[in-house]
C-alpha atoms as a PDB file:
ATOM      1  CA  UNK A   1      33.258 -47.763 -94.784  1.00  0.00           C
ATOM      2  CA  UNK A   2      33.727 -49.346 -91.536  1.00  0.00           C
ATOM      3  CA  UNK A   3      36.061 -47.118 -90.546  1.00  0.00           C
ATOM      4  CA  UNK A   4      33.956 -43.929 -91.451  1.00  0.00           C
ATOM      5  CA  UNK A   5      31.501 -45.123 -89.276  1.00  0.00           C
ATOM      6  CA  UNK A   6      33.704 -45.494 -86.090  1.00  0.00           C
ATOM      7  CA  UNK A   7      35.311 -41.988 -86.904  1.00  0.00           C
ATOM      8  CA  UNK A   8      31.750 -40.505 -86.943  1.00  0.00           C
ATOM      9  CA  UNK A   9      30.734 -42.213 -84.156  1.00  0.00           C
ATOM     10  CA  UNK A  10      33.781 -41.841 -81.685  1.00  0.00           C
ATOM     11  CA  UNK A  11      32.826 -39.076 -79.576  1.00  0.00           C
ATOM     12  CA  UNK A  12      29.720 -41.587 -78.079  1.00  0.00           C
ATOM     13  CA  UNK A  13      31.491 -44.394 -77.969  1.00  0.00           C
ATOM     14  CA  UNK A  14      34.503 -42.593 -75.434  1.00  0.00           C
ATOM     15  CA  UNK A  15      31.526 -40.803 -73.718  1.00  0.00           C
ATOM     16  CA  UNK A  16      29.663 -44.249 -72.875  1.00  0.00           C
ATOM     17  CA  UNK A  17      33.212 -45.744 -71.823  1.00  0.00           C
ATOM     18  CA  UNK A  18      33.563 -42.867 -69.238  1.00  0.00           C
ATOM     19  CA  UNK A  19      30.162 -42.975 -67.755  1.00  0.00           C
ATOM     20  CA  UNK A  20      31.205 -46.899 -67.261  1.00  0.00           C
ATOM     21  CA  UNK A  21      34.544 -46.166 -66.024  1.00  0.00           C
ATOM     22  CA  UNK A  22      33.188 -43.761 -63.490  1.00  0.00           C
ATOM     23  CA  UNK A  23      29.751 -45.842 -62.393  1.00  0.00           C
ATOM     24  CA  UNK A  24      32.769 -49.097 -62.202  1.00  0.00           C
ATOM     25  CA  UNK A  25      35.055 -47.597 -59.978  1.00  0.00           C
ATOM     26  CA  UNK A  26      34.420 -44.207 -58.340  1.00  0.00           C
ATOM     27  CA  UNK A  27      30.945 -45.192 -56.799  1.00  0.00           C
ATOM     28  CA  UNK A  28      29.763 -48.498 -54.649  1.00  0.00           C
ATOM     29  CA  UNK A  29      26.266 -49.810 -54.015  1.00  0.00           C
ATOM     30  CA  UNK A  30      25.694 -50.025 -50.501  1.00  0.00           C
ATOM     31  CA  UNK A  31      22.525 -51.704 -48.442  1.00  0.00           C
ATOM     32  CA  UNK A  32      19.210 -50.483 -49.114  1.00  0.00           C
ATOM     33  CA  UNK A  33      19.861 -49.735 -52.551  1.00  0.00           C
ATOM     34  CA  UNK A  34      21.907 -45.927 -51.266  1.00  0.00           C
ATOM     35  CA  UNK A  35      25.361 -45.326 -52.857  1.00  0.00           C
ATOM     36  CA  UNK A  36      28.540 -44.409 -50.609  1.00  0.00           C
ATOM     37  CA  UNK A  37      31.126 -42.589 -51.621  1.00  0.00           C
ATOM     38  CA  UNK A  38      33.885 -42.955 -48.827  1.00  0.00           C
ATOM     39  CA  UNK A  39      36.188 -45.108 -51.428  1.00  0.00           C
ATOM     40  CA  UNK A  40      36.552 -41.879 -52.711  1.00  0.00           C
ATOM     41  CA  UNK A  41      39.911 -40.022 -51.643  1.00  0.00           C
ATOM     42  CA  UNK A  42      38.907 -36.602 -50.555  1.00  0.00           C
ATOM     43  CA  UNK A  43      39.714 -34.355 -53.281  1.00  0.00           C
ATOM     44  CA  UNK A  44      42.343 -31.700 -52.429  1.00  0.00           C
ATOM     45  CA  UNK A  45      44.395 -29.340 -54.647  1.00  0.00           C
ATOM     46  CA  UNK A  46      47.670 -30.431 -53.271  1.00  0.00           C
ATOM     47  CA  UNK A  47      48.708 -32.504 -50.079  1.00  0.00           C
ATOM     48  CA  UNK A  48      50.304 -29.957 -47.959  1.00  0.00           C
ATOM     49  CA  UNK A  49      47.105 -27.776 -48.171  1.00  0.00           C
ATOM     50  CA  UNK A  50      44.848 -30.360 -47.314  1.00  0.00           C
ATOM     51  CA  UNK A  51      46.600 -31.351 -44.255  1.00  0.00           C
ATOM     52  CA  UNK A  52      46.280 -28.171 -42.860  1.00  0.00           C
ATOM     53  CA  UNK A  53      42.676 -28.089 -43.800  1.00  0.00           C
ATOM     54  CA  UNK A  54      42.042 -30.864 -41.474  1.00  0.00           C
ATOM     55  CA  UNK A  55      43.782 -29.686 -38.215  1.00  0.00           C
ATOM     56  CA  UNK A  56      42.064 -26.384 -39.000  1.00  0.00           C
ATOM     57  CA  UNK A  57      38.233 -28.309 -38.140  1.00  0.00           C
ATOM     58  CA  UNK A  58      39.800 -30.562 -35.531  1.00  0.00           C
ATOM     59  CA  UNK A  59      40.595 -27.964 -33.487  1.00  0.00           C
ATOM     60  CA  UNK A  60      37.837 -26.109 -33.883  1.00  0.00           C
ATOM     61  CA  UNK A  61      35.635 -29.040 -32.696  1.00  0.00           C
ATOM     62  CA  UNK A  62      37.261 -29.397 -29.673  1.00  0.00           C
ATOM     63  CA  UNK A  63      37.000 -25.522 -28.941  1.00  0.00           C
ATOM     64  CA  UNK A  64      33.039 -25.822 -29.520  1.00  0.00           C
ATOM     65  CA  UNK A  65      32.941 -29.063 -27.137  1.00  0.00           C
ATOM     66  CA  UNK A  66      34.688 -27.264 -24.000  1.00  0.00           C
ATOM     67  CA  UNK A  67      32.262 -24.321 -24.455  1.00  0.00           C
ATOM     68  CA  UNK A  68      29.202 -26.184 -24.653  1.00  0.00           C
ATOM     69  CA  UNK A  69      30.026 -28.182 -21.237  1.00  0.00           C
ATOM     70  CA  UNK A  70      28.916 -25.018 -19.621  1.00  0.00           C
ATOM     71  CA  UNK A  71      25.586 -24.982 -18.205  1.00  0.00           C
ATOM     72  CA  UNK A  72      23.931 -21.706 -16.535  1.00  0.00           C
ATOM     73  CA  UNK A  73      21.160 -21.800 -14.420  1.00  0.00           C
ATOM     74  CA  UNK A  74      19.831 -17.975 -13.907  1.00  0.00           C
ATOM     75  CA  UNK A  75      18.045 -17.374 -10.426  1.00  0.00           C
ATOM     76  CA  UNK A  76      15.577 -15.217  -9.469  1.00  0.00           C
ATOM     77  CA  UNK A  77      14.468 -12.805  -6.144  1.00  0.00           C
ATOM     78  CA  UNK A  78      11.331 -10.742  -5.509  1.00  0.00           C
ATOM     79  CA  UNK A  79      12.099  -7.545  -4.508  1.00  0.00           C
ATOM     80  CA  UNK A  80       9.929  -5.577  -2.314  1.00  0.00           C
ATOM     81  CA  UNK A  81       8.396  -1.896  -3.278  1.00  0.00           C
ATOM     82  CA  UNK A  82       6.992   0.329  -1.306  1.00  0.00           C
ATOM     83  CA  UNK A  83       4.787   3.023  -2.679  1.00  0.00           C
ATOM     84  CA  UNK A  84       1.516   4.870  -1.584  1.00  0.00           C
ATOM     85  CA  UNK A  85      -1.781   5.424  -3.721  1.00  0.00           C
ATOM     86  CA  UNK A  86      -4.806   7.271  -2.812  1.00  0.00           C
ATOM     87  CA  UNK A  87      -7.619   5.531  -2.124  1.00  0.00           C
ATOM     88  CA  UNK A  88     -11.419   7.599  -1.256  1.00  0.00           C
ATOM     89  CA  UNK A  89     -12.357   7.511   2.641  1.00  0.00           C
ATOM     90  CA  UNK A  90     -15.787   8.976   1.786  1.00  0.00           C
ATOM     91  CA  UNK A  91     -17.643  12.132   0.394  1.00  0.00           C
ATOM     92  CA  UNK A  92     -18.602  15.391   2.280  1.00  0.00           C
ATOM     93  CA  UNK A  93     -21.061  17.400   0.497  1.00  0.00           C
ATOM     94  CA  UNK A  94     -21.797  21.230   2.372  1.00  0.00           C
ATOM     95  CA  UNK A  95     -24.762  22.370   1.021  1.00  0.00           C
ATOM     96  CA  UNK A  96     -26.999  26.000   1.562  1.00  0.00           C
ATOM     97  CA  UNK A  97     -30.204  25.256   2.741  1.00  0.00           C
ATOM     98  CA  UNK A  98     -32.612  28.563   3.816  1.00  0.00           C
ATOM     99  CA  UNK A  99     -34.207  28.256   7.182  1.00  0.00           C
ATOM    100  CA  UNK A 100     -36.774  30.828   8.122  1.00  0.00           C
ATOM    101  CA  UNK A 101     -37.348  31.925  12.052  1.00  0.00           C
ATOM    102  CA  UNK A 102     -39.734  34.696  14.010  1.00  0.00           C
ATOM    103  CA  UNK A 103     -37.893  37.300  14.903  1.00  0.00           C
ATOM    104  CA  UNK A 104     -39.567  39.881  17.306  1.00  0.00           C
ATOM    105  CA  UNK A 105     -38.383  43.951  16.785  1.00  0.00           C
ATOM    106  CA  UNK A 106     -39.855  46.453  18.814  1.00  0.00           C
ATOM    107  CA  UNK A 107     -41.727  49.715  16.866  1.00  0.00           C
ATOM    108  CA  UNK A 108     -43.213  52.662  18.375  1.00  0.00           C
ATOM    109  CA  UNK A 109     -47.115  53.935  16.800  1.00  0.00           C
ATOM    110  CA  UNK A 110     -48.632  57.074  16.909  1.00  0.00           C
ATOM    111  CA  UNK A 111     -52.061  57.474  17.144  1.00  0.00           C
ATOM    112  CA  UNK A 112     -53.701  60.996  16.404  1.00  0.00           C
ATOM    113  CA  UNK A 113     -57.077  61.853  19.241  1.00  0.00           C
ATOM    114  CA  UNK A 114     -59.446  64.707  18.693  1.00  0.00           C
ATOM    115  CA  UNK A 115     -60.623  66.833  21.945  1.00  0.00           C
ATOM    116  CA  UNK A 116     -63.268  69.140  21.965  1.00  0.00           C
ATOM    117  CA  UNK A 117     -63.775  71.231  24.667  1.00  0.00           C
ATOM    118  CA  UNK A 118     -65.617  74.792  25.709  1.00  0.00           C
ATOM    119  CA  UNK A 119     -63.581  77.132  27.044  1.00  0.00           C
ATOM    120  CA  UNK A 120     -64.584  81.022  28.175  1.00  0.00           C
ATOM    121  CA  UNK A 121     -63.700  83.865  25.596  1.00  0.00           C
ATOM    122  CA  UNK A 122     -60.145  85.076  25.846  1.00  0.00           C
ATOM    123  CA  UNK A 123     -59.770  88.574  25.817  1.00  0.00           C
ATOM    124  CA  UNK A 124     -58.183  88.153  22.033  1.00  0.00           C
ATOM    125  CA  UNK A 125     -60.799  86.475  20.510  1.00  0.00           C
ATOM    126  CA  UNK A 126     -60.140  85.750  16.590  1.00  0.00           C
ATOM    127  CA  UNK A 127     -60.932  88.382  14.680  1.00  0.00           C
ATOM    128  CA  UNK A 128     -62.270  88.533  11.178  1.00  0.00           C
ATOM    129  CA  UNK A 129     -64.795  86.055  12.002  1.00  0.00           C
ATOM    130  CA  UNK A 130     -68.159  86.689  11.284  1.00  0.00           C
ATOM    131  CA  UNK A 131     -71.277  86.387  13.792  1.00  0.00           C
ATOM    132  CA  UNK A 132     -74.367  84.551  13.091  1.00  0.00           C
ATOM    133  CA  UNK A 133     -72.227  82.779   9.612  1.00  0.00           C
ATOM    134  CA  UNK A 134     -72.300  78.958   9.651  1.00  0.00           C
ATOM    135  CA  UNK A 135     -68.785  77.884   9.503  1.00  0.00           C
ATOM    136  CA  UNK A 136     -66.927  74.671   9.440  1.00  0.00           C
ATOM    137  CA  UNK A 137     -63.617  73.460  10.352  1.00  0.00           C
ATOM    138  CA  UNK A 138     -62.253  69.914   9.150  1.00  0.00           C
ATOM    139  CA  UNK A 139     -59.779  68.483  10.838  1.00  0.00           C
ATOM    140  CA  UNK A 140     -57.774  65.331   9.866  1.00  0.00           C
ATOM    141  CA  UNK A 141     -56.483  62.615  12.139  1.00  0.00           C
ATOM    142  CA  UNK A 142     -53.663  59.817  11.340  1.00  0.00           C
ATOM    143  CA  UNK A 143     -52.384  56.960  13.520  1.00  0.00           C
ATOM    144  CA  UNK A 144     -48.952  55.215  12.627  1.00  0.00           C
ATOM    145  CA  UNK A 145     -49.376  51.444  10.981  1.00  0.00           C
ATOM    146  CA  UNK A 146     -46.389  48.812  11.265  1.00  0.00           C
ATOM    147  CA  UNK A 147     -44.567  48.404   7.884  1.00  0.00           C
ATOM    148  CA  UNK A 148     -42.233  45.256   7.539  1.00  0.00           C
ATOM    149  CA  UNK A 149     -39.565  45.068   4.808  1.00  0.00           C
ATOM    150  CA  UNK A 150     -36.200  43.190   4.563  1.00  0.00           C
ATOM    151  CA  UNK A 151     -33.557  43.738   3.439  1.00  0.00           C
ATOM    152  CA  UNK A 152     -30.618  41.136   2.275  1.00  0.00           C
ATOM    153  CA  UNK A 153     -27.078  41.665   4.063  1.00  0.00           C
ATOM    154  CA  UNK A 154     -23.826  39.612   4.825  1.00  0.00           C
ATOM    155  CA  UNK A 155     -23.913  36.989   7.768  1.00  0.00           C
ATOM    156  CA  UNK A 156     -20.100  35.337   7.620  1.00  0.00           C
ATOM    157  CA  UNK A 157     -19.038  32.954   5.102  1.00  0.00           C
ATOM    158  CA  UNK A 158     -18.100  29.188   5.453  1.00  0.00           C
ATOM    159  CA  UNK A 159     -14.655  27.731   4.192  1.00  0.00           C
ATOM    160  CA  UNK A 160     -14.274  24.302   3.797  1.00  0.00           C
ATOM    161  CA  UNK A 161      -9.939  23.711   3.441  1.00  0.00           C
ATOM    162  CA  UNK A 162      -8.924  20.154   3.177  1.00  0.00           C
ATOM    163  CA  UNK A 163      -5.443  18.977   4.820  1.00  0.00           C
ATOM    164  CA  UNK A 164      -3.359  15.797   5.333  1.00  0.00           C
ATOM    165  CA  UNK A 165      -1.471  13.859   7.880  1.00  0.00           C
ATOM    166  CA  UNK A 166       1.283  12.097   7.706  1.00  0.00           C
ATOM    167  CA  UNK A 167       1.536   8.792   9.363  1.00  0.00           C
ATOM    168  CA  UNK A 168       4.452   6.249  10.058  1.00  0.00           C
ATOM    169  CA  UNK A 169       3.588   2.410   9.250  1.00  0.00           C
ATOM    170  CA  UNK A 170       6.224  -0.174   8.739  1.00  0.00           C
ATOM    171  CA  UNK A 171       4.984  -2.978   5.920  1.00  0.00           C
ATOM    172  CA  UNK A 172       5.670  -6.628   5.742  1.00  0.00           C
ATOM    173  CA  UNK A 173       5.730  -8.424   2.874  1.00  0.00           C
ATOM    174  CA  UNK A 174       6.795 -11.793   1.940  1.00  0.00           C
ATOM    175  CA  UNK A 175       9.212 -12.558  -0.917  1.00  0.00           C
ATOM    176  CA  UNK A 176      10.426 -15.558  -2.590  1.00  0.00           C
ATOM    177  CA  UNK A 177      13.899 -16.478  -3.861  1.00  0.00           C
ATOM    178  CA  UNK A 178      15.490 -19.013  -5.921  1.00  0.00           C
ATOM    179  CA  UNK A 179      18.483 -21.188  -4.795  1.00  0.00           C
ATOM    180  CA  UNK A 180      20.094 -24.237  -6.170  1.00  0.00           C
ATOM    181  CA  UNK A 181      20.514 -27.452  -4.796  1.00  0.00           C
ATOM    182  CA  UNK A 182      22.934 -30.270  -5.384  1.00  0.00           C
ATOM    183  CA  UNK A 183      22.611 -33.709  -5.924  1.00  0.00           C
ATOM    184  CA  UNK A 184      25.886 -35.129  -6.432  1.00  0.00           C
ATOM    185  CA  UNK A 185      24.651 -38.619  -6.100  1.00  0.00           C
ATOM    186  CA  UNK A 186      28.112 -41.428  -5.996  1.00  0.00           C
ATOM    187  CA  UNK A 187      29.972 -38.569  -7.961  1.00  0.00           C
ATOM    188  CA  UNK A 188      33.326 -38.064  -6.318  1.00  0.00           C
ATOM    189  CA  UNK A 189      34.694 -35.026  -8.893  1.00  0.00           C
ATOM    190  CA  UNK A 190      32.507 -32.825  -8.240  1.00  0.00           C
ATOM    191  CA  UNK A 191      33.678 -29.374  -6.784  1.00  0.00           C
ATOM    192  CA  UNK A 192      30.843 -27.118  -5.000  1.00  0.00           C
ATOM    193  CA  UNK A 193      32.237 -23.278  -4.705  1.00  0.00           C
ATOM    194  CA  UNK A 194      31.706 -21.593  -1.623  1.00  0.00           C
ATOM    195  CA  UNK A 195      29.740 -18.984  -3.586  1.00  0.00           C
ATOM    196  CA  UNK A 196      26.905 -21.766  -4.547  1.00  0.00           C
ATOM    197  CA  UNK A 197      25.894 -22.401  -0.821  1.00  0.00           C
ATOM    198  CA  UNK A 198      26.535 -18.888   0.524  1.00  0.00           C
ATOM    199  CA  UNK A 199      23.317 -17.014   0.965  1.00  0.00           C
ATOM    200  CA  UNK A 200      23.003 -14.370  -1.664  1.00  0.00           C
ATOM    201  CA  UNK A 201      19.829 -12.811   0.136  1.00  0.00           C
ATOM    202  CA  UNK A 202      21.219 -12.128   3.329  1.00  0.00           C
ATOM    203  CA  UNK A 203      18.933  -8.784   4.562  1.00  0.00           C
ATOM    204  CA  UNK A 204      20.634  -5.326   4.300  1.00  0.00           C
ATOM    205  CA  UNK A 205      21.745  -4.489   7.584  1.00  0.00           C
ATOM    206  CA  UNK A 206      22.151  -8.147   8.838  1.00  0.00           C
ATOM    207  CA  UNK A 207      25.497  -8.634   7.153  1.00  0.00           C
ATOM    208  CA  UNK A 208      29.235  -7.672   9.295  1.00  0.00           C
ATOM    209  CA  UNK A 209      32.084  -6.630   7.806  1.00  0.00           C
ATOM    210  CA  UNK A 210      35.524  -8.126   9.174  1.00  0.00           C
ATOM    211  CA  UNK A 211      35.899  -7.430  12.686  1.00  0.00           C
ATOM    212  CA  UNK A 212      32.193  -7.179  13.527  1.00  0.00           C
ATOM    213  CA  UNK A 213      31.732  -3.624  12.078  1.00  0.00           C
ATOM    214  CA  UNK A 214      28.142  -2.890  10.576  1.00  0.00           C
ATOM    215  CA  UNK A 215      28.334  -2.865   7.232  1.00  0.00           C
ATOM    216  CA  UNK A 216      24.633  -2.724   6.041  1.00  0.00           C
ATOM    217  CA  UNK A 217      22.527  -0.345   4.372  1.00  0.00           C
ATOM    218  CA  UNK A 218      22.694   2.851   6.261  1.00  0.00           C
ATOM    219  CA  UNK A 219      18.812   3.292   5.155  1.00  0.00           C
ATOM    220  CA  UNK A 220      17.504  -0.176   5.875  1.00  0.00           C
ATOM    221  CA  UNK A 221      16.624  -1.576   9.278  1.00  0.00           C
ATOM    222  CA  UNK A 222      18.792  -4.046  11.195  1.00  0.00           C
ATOM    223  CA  UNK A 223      16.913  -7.196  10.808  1.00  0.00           C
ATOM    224  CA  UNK A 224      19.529  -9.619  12.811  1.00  0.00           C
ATOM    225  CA  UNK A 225      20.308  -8.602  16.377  1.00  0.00           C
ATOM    226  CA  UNK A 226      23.859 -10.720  15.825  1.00  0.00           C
ATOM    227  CA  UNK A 227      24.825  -6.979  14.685  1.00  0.00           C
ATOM    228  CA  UNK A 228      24.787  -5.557  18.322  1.00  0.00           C
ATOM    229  CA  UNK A 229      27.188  -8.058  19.483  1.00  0.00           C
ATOM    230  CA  UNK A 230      29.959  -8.665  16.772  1.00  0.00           C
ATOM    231  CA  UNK A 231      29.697  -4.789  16.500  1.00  0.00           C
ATOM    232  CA  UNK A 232      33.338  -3.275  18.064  1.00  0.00           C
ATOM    233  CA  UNK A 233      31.093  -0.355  19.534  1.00  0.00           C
ATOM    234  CA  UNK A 234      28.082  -1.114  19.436  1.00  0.00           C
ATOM    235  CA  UNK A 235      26.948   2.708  20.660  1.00  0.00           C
ATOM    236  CA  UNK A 236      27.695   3.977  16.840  1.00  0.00           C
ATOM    237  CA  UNK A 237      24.324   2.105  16.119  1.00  0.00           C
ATOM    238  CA  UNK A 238      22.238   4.476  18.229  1.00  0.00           C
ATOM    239  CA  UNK A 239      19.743   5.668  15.987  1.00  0.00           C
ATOM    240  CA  UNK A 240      19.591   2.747  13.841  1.00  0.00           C
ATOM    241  CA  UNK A 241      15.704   0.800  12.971  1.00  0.00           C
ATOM    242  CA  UNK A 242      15.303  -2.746  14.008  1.00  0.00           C
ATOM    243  CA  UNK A 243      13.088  -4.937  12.338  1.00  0.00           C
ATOM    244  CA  UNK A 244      13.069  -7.846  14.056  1.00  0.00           C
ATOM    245  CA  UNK A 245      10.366 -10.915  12.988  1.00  0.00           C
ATOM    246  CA  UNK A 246       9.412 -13.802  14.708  1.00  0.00           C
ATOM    247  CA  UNK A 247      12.634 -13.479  17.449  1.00  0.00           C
ATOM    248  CA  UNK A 248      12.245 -15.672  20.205  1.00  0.00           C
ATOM    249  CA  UNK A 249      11.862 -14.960  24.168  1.00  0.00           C
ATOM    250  CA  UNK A 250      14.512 -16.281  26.012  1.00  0.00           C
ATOM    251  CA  UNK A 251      12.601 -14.747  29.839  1.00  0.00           C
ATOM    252  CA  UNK A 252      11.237 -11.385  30.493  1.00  0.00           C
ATOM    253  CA  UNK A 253      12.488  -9.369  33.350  1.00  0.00           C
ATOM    254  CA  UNK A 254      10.049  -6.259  34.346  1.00  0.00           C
ATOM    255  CA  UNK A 255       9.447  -4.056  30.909  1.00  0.00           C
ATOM    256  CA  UNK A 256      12.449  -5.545  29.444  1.00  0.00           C
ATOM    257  CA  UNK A 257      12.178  -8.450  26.404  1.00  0.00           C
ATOM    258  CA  UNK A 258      14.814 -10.807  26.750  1.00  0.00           C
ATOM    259  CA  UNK A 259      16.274 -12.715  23.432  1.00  0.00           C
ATOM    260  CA  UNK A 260      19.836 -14.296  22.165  1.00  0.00           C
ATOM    261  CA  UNK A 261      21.303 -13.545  18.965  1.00  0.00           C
ATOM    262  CA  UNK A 262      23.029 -16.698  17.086  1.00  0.00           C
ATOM    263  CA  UNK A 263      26.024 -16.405  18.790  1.00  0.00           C
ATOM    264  CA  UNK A 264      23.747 -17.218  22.507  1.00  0.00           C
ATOM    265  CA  UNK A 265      24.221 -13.067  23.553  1.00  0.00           C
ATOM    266  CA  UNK A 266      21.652 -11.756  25.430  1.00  0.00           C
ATOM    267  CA  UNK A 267      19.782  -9.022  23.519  1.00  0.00           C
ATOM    268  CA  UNK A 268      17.692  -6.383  25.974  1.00  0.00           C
ATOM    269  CA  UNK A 269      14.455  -5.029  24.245  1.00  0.00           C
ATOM    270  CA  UNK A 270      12.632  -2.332  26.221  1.00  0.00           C
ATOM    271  CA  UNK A 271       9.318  -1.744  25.729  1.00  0.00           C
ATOM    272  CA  UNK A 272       6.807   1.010  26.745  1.00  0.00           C
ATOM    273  CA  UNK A 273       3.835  -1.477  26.540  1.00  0.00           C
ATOM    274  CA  UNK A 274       2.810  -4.143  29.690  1.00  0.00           C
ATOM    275  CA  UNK A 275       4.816  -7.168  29.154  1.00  0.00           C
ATOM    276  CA  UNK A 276       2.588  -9.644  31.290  1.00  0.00           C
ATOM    277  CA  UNK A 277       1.033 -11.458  27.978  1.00  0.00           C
ATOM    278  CA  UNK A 278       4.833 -12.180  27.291  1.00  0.00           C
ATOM    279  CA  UNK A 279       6.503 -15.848  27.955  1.00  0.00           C
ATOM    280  CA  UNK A 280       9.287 -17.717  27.514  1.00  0.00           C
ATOM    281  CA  UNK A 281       9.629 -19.168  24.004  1.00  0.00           C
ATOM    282  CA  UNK A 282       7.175 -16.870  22.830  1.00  0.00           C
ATOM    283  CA  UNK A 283       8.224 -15.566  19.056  1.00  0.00           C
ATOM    284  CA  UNK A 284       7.283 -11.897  18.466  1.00  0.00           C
ATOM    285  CA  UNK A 285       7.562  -9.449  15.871  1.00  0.00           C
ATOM    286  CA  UNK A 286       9.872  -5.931  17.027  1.00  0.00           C
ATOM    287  CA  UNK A 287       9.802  -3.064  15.445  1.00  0.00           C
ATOM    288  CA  UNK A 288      12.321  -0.290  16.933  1.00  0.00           C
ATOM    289  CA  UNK A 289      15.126   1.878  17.563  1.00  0.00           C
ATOM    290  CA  UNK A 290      18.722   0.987  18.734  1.00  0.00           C
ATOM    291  CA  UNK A 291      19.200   3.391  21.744  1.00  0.00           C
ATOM    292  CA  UNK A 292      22.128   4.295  24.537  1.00  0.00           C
ATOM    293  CA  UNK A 293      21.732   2.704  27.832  1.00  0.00           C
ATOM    294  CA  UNK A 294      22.155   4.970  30.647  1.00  0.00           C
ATOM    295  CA  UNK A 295      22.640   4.035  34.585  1.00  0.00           C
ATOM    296  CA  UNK A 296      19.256   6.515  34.552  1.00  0.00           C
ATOM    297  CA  UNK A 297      17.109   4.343  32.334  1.00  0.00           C
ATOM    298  CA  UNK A 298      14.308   1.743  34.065  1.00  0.00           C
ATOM    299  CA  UNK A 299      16.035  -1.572  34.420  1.00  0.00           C
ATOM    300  CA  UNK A 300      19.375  -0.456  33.824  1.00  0.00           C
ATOM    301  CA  UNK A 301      20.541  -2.601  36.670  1.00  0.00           C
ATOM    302  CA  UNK A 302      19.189  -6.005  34.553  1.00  0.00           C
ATOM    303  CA  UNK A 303      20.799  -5.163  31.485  1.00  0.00           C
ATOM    304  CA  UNK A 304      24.017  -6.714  32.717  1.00  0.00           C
ATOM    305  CA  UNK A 305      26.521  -3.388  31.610  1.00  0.00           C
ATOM    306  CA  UNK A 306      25.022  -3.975  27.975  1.00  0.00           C
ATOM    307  CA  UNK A 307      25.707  -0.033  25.986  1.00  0.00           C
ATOM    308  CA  UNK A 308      23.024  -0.579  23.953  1.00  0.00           C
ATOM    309  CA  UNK A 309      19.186  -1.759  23.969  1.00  0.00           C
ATOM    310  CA  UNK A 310      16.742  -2.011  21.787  1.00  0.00           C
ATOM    311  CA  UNK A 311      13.539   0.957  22.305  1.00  0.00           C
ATOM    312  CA  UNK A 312      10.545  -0.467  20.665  1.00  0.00           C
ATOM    313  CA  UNK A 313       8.006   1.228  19.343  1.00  0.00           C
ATOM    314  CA  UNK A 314       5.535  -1.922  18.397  1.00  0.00           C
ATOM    315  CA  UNK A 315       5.874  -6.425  19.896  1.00  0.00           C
ATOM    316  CA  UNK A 316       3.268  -8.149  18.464  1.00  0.00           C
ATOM    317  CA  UNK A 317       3.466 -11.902  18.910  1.00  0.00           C
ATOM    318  CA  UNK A 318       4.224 -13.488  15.794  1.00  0.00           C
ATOM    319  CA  UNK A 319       1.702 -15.541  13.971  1.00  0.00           C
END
């Protein structure tokens, strides 16, 4: 009987011992009431392929830690653009308006007069008339009246033809860029490239190439007068805008504008204008053309044998 019963009854009594065995030994209570499992061996089909498994996510690990010690900082520049829209000046209406005038015209009027007079009997008196018969004659007079009429006919026409001119006007506009700077506090390995502190906004046209050649925009203005000094031949400029803002006076000599590059050259502006509300370490805006000096040209004997100068159009001191 007894041993009916445990046959019948084997299948829950080896099921409770394995839930037992496994809550005994594969699992330990930890603190706080969680359960840990790390006294379990990692479960792998064989040893050789969990080996491999492992150096497999350790390198991988170290591959994503060396990328993410890069850090990129973009940087922004406002760029300047020129464009034109049209804007209303004002409103011209031409409209017919009918004016009325005297006008005086010259006419000629005839006016018809009746004479009666008694003349002697001609010797061919009218015949057929009748003695002692009363008779009478009517005889109608008329005089001319002025009659006005008018009459509508061409006098011209009016055309009204709109046209445009062009102008030349140079704009300035400011515009902000973004740089870096570096704090490297008591840090000793840290390696600043030359790229980081170079300036990436340098002006077309203010930039030389090696051995002082121009090397800027051929359409852009020169906008640092360093260019007509490190320039080999500085003649192959002729031509060439300047832009110049807020340069400083060094003197002024006559009509000619005085100022040093950043090398301590003397650069020669000439102007057309009066130059008397000019001074020394006065900072003025230039707007111009490079141009060939000639032994002809006003103050040729002050430019000190310099082959080029600077024409301007427009110096405005500099606010």
């Amino acid at each position: 009987m007894k041993l009916k019963w445990l046959f019948n009854n084997s299948h829950v009594i080896v099921s409770s011992l394995g839930v037992a065995a496994f809550s005994a030994g594969c699992c330990s209570k930890g603190t706080g009431g969680s359960y840990s499992s790390s006294s379990l061996p990692p479960y792998t089909e064989n040893a050789a392929g969990g080996t491999a498994e492992t150096q497999e996510s350790t390198t991988s690990a170290q591959a994503s830690t060396s990328t993410s010690g890069t850090q990129t900082i973009p940087l922004y520049k406002e760029q300047v653009n020129v464009g034109t829209r049209q804007v209303q000046d004002a409103t011209v209406r031409i409209r017919k308006v009918v004016k009325t005038e005297t006008v005086n015209e010259p006419v000629t009027l005839r006016k018809e007069t009746l004479v009666i007079d008694r003349q002697p009997s001609s010797t061919g008196a009218e015949s057929g008339a009748q003695p002692f018969q009363n008779q009478e004659i009517t005889i109608p007079l008329s005089h001319d009246e002025p009659m006005v009429s008018t009459t509508v006919v061409p006098n011209g026409q009016i055309v009204a033809q709109t046209r445009a001119d062009t102008t030349q006007q140079t704009i300035q506009q400011q515009v902000r860029s973004e740089d870096v700077a570096v704090d490297k506090g008591n840090a000793q390995n840290v390696i600043i490239s030359d790229n980081v502190t170079k300036d990436q906004n340098q002006a077309a046209g203010a930039a030389t190439a090696p051995g002082g050649e121009y090397s800027g925009s051929s359409t852009g203005p020169i906008t640092d007068v360093i260019i007509l000094s490190t320039t080999s031949d500085p003649t192959t400029l002729s031509g060439k805008q300047v832009q110049l803002n807020s340069a400083k006076i060094d003197r002024v000599t006559g009509m000619l504008i005085v100022i040093k590059d950043s090398s301590g050259n003397d650069v020669f502006i000439k102007s057309d204008q009066p130059t008397d509300s000019f001074h020394p370490g006065d900072t003025v805006n230039v707007t111009g053309t490079v141009t060939k000096t000639s032994p002809t040209m006003e103050g040729y004997d002050q430019m000190q044998g310099q082959k080029v100068v600077i024409h301007a159009d427009s110096v405005q001191k500099a606010q």
